[in-house]
N, C-alpha and C. Protein backbone atom coordinates (compact mmCIF):
# COMPACT_ATOMS: atom_id res chain seq x y z
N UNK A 1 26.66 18.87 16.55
CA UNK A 1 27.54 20.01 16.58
C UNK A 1 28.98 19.57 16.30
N UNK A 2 29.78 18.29 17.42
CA UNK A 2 30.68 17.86 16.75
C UNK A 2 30.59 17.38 15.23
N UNK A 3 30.12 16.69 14.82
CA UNK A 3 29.85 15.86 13.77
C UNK A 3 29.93 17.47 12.78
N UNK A 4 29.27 18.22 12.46
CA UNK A 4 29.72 19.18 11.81
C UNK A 4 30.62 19.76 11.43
N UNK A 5 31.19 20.37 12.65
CA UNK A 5 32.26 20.38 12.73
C UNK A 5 33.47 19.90 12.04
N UNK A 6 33.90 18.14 12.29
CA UNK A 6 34.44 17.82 11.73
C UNK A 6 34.52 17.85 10.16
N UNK A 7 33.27 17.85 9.74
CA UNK A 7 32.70 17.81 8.61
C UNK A 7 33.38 19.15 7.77
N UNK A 8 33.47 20.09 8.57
CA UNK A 8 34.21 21.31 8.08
C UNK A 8 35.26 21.51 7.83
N UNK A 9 35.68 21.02 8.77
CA UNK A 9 37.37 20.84 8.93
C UNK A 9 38.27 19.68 8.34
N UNK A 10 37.42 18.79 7.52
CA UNK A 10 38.40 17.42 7.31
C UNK A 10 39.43 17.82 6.19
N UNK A 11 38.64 18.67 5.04
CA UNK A 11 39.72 19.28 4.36
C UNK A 11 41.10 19.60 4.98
N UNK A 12 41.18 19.98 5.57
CA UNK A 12 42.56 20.56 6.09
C UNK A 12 43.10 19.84 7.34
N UNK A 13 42.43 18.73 8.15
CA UNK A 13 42.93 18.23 9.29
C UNK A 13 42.28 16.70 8.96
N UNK A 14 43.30 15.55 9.32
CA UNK A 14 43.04 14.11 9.04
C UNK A 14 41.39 13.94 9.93
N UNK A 15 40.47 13.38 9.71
CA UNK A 15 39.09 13.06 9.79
C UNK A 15 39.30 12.28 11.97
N UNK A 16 40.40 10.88 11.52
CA UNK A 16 40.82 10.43 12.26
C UNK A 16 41.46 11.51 13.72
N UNK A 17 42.12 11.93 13.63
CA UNK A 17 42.89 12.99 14.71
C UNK A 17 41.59 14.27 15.24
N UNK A 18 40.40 14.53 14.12
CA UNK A 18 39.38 15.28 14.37
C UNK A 18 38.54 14.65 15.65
N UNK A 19 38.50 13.38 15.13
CA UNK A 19 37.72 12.59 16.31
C UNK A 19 38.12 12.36 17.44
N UNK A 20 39.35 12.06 17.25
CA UNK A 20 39.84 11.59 18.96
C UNK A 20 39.95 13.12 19.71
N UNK A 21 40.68 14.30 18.81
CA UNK A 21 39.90 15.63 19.45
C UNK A 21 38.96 15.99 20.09
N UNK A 22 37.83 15.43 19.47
CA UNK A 22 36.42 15.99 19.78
C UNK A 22 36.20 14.96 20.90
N UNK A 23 36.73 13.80 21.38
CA UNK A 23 36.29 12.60 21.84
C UNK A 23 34.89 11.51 21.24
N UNK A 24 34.72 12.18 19.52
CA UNK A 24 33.84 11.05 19.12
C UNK A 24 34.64 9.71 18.07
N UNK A 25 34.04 8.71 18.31
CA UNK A 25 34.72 7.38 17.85
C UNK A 25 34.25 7.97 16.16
N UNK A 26 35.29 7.38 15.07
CA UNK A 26 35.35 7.16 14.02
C UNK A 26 34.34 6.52 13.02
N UNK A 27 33.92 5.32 13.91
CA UNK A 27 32.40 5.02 13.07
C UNK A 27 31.78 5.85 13.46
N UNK A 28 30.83 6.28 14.61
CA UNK A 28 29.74 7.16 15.09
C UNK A 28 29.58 8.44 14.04
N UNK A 29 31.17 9.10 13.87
CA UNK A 29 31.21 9.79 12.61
C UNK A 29 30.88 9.64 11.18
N UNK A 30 31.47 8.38 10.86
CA UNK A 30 31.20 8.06 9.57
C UNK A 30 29.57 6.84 9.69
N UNK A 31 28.76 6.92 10.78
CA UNK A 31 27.28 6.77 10.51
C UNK A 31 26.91 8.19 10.17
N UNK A 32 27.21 9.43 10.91
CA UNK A 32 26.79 10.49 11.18
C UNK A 32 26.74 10.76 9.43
N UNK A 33 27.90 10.80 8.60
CA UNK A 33 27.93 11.09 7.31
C UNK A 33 26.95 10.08 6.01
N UNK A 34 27.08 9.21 6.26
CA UNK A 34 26.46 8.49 6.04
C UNK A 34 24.71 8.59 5.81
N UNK A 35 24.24 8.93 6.79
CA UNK A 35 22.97 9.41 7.32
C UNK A 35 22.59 10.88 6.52
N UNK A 36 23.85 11.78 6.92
CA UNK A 36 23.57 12.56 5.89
C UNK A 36 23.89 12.81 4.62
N UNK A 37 24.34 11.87 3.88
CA UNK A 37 24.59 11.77 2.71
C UNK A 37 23.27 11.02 2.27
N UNK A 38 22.53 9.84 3.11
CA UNK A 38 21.20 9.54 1.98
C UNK A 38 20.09 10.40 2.97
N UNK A 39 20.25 11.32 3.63
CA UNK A 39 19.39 12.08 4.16
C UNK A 39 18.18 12.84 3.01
N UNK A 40 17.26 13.43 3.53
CA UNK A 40 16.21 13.72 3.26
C UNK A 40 16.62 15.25 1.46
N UNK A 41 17.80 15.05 1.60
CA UNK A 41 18.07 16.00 0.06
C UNK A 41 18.79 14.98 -0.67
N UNK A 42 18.64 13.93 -0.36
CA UNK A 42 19.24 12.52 -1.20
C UNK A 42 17.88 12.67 -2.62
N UNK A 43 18.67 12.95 -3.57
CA UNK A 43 17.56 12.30 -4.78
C UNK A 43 16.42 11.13 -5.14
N UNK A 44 17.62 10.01 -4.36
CA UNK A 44 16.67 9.20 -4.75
C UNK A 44 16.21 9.04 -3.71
N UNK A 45 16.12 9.99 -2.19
CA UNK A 45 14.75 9.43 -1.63
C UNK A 45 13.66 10.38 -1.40
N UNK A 46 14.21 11.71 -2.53
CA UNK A 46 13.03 12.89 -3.11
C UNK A 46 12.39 11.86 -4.02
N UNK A 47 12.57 11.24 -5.21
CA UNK A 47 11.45 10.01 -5.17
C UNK A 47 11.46 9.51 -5.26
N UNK A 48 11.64 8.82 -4.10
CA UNK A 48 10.59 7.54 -3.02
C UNK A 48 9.87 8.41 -2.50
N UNK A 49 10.04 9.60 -1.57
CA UNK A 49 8.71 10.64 -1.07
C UNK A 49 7.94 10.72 -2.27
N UNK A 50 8.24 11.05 -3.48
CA UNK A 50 7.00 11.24 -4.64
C UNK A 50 6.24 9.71 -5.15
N UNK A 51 7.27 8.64 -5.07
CA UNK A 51 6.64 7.58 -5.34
C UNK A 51 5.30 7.36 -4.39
N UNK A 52 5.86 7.76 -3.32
CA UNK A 52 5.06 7.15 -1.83
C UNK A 52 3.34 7.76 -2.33
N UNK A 53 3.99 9.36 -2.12
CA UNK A 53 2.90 10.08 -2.59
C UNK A 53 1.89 9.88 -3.76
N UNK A 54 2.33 9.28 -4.79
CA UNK A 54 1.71 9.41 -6.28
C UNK A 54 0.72 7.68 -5.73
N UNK A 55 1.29 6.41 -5.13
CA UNK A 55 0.82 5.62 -4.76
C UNK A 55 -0.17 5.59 -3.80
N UNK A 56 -0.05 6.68 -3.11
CA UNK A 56 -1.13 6.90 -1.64
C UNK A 56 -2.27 7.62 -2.47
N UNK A 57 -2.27 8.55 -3.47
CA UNK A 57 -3.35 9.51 -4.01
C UNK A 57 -4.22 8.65 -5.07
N UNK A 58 -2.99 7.36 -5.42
CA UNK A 58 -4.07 6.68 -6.93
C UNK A 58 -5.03 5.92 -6.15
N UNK A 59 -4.37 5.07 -4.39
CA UNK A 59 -5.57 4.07 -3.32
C UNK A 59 -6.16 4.97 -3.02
N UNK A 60 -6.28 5.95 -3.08
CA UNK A 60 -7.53 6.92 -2.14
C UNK A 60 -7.26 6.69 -0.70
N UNK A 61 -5.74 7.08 -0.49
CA UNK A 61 -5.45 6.88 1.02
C UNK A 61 -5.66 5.24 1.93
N UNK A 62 -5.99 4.34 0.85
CA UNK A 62 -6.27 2.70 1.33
C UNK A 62 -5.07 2.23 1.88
N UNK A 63 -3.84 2.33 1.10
CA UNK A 63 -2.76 1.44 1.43
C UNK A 63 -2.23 2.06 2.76
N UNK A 64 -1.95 0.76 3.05
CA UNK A 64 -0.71 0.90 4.41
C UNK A 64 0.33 0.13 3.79
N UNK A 65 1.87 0.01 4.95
CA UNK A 65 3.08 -0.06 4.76
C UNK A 65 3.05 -1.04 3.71
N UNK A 66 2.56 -1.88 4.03
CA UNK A 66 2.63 -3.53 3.24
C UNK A 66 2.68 -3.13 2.32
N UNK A 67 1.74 -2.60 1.69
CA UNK A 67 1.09 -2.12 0.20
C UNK A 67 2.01 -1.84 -0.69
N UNK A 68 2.03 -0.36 0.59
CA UNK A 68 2.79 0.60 -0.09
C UNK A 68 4.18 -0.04 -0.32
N UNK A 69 5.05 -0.98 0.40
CA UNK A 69 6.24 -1.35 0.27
C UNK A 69 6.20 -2.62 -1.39
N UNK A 70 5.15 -3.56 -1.43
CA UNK A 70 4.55 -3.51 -2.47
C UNK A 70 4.89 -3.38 -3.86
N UNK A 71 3.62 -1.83 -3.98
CA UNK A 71 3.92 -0.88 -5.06
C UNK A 71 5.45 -0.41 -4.93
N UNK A 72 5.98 -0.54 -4.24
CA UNK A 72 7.82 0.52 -4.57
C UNK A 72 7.90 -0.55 -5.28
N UNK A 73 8.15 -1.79 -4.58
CA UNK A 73 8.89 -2.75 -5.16
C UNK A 73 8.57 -3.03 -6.50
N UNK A 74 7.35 -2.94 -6.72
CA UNK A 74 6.83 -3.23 -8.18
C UNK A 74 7.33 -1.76 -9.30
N UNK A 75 7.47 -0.48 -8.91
CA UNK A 75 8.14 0.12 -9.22
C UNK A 75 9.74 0.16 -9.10
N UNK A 76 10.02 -0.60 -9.03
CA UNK A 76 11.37 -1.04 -8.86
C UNK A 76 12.86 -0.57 -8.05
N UNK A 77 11.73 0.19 -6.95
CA UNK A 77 12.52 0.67 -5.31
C UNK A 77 12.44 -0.59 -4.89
N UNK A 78 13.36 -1.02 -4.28
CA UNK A 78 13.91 -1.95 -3.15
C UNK A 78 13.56 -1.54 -1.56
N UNK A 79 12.32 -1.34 -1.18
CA UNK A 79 12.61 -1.27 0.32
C UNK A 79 11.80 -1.82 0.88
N UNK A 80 12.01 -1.96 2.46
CA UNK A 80 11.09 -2.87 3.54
C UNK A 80 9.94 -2.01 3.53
N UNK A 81 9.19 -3.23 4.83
CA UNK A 81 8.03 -2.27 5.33
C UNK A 81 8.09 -1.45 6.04
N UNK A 82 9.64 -1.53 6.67
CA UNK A 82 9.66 -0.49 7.66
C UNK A 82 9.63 0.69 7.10
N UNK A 83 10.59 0.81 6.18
CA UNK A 83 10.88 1.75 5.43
C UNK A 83 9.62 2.47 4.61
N UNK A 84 9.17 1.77 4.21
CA UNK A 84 7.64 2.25 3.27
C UNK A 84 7.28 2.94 4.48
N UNK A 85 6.91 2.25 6.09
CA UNK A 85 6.38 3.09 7.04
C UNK A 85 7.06 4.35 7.25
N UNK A 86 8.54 4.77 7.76
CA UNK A 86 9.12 5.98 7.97
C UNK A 86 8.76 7.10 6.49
N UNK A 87 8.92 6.21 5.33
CA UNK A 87 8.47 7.21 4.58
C UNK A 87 6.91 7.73 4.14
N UNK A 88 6.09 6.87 4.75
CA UNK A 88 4.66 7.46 4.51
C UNK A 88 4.72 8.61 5.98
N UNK A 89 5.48 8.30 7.05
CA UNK A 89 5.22 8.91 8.17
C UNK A 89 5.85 10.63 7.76
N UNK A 90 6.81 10.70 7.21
CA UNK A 90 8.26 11.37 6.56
C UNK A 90 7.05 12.43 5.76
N UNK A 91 6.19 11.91 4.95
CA UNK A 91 5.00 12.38 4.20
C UNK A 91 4.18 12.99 4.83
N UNK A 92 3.89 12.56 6.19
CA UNK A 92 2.26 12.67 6.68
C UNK A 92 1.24 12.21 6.32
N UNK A 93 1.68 10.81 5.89
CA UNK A 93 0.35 10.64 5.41
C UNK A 93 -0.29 9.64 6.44
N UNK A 94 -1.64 9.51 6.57
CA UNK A 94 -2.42 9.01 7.33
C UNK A 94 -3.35 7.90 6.67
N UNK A 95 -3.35 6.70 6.78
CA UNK A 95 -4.31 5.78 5.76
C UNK A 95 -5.66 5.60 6.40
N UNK A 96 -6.71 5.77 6.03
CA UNK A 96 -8.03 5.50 6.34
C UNK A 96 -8.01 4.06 6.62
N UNK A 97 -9.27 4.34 7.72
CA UNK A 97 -8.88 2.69 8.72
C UNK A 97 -10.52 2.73 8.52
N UNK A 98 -10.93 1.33 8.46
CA UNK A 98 -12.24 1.12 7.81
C UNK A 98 -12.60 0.74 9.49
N UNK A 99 -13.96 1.34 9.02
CA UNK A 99 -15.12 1.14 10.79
C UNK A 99 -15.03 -0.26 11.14
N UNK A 100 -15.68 -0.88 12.25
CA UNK A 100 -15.62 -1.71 13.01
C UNK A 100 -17.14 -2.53 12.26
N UNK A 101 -16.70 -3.82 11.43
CA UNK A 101 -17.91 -4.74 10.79
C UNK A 101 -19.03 -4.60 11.69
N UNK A 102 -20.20 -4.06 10.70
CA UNK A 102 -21.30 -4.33 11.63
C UNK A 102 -22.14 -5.55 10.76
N UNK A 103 -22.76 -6.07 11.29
CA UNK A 103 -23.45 -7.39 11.07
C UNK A 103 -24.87 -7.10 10.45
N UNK A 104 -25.23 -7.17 8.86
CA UNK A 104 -26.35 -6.49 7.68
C UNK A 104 -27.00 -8.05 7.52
N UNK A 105 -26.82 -8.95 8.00
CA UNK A 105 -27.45 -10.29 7.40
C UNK A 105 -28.99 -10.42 8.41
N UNK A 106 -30.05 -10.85 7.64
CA UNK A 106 -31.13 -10.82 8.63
C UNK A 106 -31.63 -12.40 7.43
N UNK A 107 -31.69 -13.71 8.39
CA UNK A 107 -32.02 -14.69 8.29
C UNK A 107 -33.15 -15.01 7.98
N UNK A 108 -33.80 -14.07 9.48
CA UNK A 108 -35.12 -13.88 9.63
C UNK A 108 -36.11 -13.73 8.72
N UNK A 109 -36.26 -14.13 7.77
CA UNK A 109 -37.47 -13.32 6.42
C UNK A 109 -38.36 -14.09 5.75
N UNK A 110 -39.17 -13.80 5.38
CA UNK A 110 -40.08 -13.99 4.57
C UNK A 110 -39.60 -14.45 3.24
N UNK A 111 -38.49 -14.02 2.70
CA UNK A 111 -38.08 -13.80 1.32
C UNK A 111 -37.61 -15.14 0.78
N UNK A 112 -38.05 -15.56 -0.61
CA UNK A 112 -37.17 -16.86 -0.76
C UNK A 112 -35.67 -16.93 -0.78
N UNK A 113 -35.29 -17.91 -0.48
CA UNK A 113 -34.00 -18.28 -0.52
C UNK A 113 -33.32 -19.23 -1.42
N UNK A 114 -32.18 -18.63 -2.04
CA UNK A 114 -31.87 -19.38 -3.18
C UNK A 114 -30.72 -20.55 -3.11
N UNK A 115 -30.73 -22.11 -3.38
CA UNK A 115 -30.27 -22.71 -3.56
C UNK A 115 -29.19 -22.03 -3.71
N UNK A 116 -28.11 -22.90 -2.74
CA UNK A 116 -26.43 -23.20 -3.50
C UNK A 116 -25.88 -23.95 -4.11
N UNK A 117 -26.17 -23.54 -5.57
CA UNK A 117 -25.83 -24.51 -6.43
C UNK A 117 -24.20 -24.46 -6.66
N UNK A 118 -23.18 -24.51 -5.87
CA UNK A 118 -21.96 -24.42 -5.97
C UNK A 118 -21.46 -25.08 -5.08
N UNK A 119 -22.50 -25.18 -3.92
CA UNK A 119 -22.41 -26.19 -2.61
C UNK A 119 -20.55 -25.78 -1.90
N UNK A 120 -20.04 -25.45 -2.58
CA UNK A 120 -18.40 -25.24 -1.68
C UNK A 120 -17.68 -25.91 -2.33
N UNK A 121 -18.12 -25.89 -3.82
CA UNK A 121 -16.91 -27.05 -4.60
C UNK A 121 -16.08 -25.53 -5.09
N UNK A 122 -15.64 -25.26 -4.90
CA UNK A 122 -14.69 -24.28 -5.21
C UNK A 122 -13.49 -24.82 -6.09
N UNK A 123 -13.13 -26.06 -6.82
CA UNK A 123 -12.44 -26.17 -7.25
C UNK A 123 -13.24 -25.98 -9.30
N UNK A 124 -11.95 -25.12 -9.88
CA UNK A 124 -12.76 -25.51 -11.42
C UNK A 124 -11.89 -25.87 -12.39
N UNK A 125 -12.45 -25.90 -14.06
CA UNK A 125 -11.47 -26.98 -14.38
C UNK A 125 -10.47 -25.69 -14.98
N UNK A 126 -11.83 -24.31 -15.47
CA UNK A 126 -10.92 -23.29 -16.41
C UNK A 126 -11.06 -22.09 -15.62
N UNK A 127 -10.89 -20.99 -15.81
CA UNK A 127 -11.06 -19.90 -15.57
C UNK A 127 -12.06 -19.19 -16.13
N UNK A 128 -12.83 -18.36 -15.30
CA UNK A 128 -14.24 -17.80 -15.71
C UNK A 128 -15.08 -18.86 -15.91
N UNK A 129 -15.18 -19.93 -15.05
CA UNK A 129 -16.31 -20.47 -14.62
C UNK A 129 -16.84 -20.74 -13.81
N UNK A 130 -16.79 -20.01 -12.80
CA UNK A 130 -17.15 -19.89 -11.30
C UNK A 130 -16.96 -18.58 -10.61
N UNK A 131 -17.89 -17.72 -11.09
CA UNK A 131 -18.36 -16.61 -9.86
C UNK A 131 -19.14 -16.67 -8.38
N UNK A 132 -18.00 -16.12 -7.70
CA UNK A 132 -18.98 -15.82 -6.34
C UNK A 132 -18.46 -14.39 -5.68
N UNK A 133 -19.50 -13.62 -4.83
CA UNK A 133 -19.70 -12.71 -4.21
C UNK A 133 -20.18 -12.54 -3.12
N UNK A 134 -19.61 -11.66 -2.32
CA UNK A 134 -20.28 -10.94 -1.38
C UNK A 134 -21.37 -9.89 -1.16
N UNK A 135 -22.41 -10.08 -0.73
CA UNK A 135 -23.36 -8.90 -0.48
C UNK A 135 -23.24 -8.30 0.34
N UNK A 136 -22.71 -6.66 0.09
CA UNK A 136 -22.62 -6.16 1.29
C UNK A 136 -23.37 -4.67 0.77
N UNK A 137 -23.84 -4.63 2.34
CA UNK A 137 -24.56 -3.54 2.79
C UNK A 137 -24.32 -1.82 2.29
N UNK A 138 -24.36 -0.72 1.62
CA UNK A 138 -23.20 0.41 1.18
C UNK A 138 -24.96 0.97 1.51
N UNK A 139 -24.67 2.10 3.01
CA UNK A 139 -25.89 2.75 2.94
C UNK A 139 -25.73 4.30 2.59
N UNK A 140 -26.91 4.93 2.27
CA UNK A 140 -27.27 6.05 1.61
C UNK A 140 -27.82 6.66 2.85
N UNK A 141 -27.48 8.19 2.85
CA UNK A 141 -27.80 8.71 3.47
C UNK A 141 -26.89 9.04 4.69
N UNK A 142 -26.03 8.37 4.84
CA UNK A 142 -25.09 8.57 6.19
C UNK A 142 -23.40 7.52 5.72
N UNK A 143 -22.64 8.22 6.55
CA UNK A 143 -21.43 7.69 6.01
C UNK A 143 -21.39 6.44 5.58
N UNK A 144 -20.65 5.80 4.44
CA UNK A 144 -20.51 4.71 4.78
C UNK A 144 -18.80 4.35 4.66
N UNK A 145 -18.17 3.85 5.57
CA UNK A 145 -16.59 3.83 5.35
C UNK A 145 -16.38 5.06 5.78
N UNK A 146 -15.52 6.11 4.51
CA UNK A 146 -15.29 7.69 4.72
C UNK A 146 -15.96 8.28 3.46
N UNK A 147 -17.03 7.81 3.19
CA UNK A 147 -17.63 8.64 1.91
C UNK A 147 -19.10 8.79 2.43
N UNK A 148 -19.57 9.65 1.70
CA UNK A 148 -20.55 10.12 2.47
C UNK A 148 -21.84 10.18 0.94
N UNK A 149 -22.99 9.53 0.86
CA UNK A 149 -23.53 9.21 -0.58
C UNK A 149 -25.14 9.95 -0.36
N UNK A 150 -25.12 10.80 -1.16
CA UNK A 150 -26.75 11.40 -1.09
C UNK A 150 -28.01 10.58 -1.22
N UNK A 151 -27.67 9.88 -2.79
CA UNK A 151 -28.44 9.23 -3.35
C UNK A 151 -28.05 7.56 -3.83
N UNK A 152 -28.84 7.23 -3.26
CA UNK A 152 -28.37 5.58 -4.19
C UNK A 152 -27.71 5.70 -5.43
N UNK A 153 -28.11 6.36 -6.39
CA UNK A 153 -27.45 6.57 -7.53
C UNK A 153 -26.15 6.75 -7.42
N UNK A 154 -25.69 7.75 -7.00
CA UNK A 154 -24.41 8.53 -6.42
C UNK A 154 -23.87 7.29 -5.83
N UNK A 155 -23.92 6.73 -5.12
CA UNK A 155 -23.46 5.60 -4.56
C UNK A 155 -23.21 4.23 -5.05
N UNK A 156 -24.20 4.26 -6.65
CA UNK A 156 -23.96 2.78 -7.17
C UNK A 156 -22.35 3.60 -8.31
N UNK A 157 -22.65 4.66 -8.42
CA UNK A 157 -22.06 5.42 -9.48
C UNK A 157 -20.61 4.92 -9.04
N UNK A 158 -20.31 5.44 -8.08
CA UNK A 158 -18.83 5.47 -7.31
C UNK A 158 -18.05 4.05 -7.00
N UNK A 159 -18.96 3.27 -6.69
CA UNK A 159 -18.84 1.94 -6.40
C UNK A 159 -18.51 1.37 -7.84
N UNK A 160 -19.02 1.24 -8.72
CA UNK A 160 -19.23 1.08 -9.88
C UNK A 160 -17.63 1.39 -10.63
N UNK A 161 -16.71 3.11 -10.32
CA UNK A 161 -15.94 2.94 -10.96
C UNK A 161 -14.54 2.40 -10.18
N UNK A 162 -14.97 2.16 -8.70
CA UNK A 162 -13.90 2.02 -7.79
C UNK A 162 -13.78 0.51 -7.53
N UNK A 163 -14.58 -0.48 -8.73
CA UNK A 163 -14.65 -1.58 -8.95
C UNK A 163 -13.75 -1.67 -9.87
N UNK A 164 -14.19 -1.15 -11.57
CA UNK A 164 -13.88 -1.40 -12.57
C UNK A 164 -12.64 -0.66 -12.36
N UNK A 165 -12.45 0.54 -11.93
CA UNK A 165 -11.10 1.41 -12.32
C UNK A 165 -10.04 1.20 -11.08
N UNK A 166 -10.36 0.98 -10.18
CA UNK A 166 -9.41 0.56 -8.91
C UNK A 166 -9.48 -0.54 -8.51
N UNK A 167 -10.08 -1.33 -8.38
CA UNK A 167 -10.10 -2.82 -7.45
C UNK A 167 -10.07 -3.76 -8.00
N UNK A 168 -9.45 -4.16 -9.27
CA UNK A 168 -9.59 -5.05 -10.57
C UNK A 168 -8.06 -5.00 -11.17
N UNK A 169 -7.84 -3.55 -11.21
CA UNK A 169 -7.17 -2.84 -12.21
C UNK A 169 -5.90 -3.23 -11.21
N UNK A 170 -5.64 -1.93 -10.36
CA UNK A 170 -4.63 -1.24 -9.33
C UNK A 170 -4.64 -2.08 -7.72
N UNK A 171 -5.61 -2.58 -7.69
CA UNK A 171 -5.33 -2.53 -5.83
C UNK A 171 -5.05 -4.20 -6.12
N UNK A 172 -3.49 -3.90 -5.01
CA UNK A 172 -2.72 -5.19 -4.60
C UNK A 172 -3.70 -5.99 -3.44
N UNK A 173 -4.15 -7.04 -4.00
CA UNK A 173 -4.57 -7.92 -3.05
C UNK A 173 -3.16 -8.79 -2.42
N UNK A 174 -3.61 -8.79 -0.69
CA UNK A 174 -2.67 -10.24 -0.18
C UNK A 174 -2.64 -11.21 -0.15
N UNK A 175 -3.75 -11.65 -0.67
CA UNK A 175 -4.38 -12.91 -0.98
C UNK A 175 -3.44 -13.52 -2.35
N UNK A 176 -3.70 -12.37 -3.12
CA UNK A 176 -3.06 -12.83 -5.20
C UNK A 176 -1.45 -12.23 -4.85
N UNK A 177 -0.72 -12.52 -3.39
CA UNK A 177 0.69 -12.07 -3.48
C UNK A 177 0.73 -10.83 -4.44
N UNK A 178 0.05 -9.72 -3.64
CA UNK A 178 -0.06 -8.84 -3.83
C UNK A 178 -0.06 -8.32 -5.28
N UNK A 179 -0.77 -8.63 -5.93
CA UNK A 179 -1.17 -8.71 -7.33
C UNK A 179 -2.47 -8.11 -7.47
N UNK A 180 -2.68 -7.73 -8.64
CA UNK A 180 -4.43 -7.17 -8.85
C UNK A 180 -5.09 -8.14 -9.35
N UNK A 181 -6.65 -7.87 -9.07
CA UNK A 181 -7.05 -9.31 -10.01
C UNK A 181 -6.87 -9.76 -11.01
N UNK A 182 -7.27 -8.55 -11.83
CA UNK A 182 -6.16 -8.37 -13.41
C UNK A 182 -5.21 -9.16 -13.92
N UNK A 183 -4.25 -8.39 -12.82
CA UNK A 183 -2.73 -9.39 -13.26
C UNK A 183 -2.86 -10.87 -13.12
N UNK A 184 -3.51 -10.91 -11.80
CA UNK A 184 -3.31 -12.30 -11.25
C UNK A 184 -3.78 -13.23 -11.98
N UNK A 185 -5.63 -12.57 -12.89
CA UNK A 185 -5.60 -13.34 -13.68
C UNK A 185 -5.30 -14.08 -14.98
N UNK A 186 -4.42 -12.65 -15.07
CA UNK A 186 -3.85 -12.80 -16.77
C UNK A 186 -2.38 -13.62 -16.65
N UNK A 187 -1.82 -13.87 -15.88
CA UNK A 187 -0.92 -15.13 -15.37
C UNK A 187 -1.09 -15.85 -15.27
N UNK A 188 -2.10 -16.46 -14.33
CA UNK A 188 -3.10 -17.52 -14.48
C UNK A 188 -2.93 -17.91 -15.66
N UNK A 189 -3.64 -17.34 -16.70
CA UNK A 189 -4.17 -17.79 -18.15
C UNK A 189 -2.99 -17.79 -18.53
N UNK A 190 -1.56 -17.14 -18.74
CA UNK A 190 -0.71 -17.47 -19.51
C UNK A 190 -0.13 -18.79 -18.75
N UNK A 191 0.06 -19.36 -17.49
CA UNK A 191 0.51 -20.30 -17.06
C UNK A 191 -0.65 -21.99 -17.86
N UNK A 192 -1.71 -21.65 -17.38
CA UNK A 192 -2.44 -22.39 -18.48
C UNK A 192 -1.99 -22.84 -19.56
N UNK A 193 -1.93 -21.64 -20.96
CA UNK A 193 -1.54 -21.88 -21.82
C UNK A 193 0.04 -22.45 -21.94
N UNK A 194 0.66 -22.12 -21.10
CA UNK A 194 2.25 -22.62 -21.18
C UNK A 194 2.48 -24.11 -20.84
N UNK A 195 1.35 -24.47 -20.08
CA UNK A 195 1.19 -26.14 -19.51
C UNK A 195 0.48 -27.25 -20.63
């Protein structure tokens, strides 16, 4: 109410003499302006709210702050994680939090078992010569994560483009300093060639 106030009146009365009036200190004021000058009708942080937004809708709601602070940066906003956080919060947006690992490995079997012919040498000489994977469990019929899959089909379908079109392409791993595999590996290869 003070802070307004003054705000009204500086035209015509020194800013300084407003304050000691009102009994508020001079900085407290000029945070007060401040605040509302990059406040929420500030342009550029109408988009960063759209950046935030356009980045939260391409993960399918995956990213959190990290990420998202991330992607700004890679779009060439400058801000923390805190900040990525107040503004996803500023949004409403809510990130899907993946269920609690349940344990799909059964030792137990009948089934043959295949040699590791890679034994844990994980080191190679080029690139694209050493694949490895995880097998994991994606069941049909009941949620799995937050998607919900009728048919196996339906389920290899989705997986299938949220491999090739999102998780290759777009999604920042923390592992590749937040890079996609993509990128990470097409650097790779140009560092190669530059050596």
């Amino acid at each position: 109410m003070k802070y307004s106030f003054i705000t009204q009146k500086k035209k015509t009365c020194p800013v300084g003499l407003l304050c000691r009036l009102l009994g508020v200190s001079r900085s407290a004021y000029d945070d007060y302006e401040q605040r509302r000058r990059n406040g929420p009708d500030d342009l550029h942080h109408r988009q960063l709210l759209d950046a935030v937004q356009n980045i939260v809708k391409s993960c399918d709601y995956t990213y959190g702050s990290r990420r998202i602070k991330r992607a700004l940066n890679t779009l060439g906003y400058r801000v923390s994680r805190w900040k990525a956080r107040r503004l996803m919060q500023e949004v409403g947006i809510q990130v899907k939090h993946r269920k609690k690992y349940k344990v799909t490995t059964d030792s137990n079997h009948p089934l043959p078992v295949f040699e590791n012919q890679l034994n844990r040498q994980f080191t190679v000489a080029r690139p694209d010569q050493v694949y490895v994977c995880d097998i994991t469990c994606i069941w049909t019929q009941e949620r799995c994560q937050w998607r919900h899959y009728q048919t196996h089909h339906a389920a290899q379908q989705n997986i299938l483009q949220y491999i090739a079109m999102f998780y290759n392409n777009q999604r920042l791993h923390s592992y590749l300093d937040y890079k996609s595999p993509n990128q990470y590996e097409a650097e790779a290869a140009k560092s190669i060639k530059a050596a």
